[in-house]
N, C-alpha and C. Protein backbone atom coordinates (compact mmCIF):
# COMPACT_ATOMS: atom_id res chain seq x y z
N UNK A 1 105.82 116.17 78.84
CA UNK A 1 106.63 115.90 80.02
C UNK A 1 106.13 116.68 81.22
N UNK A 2 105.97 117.93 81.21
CA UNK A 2 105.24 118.74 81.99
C UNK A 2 104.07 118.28 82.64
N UNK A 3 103.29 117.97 81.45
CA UNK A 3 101.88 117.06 81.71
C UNK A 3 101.81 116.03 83.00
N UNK A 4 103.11 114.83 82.69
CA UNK A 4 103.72 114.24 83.34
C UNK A 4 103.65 114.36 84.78
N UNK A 5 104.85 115.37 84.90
CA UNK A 5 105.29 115.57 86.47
C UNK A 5 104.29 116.00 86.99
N UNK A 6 103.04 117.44 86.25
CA UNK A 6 102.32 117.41 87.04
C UNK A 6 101.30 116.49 87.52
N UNK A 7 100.93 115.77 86.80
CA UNK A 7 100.37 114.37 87.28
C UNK A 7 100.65 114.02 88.52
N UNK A 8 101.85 113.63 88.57
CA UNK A 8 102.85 113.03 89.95
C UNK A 8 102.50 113.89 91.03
N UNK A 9 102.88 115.45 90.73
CA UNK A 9 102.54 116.36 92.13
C UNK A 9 101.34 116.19 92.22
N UNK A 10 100.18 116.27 91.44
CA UNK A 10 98.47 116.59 92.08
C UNK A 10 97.91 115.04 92.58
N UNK A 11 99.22 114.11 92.30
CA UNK A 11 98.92 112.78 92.55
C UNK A 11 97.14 112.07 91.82
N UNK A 12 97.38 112.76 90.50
CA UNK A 12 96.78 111.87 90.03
C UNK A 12 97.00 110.74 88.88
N UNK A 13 96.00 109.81 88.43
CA UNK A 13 95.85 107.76 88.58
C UNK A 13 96.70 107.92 87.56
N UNK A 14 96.70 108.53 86.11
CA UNK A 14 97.24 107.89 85.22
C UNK A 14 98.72 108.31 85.19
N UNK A 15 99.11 109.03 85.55
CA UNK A 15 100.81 109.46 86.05
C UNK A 15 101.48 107.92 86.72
N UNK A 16 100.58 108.02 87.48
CA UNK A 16 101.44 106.76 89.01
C UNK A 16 101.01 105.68 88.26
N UNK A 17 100.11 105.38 87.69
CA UNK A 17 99.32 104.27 87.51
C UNK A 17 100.73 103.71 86.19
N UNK A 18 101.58 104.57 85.58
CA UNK A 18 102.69 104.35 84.24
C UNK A 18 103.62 103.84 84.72
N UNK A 19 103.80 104.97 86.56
CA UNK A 19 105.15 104.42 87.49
C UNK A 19 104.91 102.76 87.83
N UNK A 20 103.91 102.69 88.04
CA UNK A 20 103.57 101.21 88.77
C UNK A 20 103.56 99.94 87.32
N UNK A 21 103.31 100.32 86.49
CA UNK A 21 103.55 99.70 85.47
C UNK A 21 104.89 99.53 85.15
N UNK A 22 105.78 100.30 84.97
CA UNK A 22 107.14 100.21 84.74
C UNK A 22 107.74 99.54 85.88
N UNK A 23 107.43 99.86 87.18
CA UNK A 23 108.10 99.44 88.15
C UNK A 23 107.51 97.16 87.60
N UNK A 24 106.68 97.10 87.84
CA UNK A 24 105.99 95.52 87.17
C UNK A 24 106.75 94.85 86.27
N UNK A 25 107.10 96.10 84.84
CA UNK A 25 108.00 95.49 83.94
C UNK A 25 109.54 95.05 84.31
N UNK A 26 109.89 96.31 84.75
CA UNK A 26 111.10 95.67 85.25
C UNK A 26 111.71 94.86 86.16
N UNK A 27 110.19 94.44 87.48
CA UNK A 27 110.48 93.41 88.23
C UNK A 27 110.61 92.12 87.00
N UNK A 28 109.54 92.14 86.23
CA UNK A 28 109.76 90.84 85.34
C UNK A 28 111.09 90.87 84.45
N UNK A 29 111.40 91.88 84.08
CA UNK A 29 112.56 91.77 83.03
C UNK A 29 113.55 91.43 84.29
N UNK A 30 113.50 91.80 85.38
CA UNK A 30 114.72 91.18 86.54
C UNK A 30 115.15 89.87 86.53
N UNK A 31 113.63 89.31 86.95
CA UNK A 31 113.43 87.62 87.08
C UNK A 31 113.91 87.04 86.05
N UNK A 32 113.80 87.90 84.93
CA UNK A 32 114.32 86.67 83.59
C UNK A 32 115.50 87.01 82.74
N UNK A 33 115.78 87.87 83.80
CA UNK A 33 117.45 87.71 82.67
C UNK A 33 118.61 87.04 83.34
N UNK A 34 119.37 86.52 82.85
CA UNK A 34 120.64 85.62 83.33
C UNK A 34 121.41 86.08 83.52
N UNK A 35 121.96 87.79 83.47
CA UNK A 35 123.33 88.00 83.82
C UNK A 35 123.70 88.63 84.98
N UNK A 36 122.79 89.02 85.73
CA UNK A 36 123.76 89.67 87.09
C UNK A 36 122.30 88.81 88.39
N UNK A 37 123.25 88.27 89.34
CA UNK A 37 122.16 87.40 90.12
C UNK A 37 121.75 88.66 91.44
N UNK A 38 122.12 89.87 91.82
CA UNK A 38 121.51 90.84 92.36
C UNK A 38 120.20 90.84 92.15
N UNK A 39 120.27 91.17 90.42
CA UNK A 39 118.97 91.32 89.82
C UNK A 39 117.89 90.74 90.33
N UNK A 40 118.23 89.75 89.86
CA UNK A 40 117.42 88.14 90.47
C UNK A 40 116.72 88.45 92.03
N UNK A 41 117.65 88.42 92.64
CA UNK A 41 117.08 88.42 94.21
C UNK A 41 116.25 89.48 94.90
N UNK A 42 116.10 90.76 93.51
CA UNK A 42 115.38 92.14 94.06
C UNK A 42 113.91 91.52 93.13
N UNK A 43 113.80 90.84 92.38
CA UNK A 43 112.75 90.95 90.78
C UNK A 43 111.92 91.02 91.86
N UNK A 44 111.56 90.12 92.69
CA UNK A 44 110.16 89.60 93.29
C UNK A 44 110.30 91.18 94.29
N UNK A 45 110.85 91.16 94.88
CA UNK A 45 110.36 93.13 95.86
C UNK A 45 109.75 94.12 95.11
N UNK A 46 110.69 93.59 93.61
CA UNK A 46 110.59 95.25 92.46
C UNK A 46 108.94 94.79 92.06
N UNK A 47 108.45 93.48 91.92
CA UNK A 47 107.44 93.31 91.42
C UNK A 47 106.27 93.74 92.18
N UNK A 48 106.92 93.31 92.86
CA UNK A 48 105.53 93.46 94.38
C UNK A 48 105.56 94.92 94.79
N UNK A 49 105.86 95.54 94.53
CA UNK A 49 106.21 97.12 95.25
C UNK A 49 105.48 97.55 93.92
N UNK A 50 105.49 97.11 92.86
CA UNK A 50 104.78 97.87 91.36
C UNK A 50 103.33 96.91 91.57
N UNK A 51 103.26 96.14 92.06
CA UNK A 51 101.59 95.61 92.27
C UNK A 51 101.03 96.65 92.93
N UNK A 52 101.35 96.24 94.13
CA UNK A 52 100.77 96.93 95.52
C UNK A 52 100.49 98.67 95.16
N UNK A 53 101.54 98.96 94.34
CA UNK A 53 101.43 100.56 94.08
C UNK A 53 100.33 100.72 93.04
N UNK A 54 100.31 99.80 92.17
CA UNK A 54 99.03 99.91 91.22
C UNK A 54 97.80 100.06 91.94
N UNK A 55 97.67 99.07 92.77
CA UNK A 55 96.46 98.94 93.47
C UNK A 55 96.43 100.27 94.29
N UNK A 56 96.82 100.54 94.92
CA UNK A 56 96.98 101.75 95.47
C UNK A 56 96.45 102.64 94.94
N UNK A 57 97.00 103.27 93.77
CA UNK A 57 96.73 104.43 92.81
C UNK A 57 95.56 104.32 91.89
N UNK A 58 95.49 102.89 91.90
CA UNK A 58 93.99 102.59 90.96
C UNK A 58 92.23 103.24 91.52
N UNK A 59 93.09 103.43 92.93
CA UNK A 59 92.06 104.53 93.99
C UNK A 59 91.80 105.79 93.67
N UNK A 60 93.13 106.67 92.99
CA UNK A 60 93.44 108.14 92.95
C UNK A 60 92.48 108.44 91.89
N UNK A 61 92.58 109.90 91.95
CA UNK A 61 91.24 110.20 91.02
C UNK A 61 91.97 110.65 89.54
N UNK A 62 91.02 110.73 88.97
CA UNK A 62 91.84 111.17 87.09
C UNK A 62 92.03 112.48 87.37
């Protein structure tokens, strides 16, 4: 866990690169579930905000 956070502070790839992945999954798990329509109307921002951040960080160094 330590490992982790420090990742995040020295801002390096494979830390952010997990955030941007999770952020991806859960835009998709948004889009496809049926019970609250909030959800729904954020999936596509949540998705796109976990793309764009991948790409981003896919820059940062190991």
């Amino acid at each position: 866990m330590t490992e982790f956070l420090n990742g995040l502070l020295h801002m390096r790839r494979s830390a952010w690169e997990l955030v941007a992945s999770v952020l991806i999954a859960l835009g998709v798990f948004m889009l496809m579930q049926p019970f609250a329509l909030w959800m729904f109307s954020y999936s596509f921002v949540v998705t796109l905000v976990g793309t764009v951040m991948f790409i981003i960080v896919s820059h940062f160094p190991e």
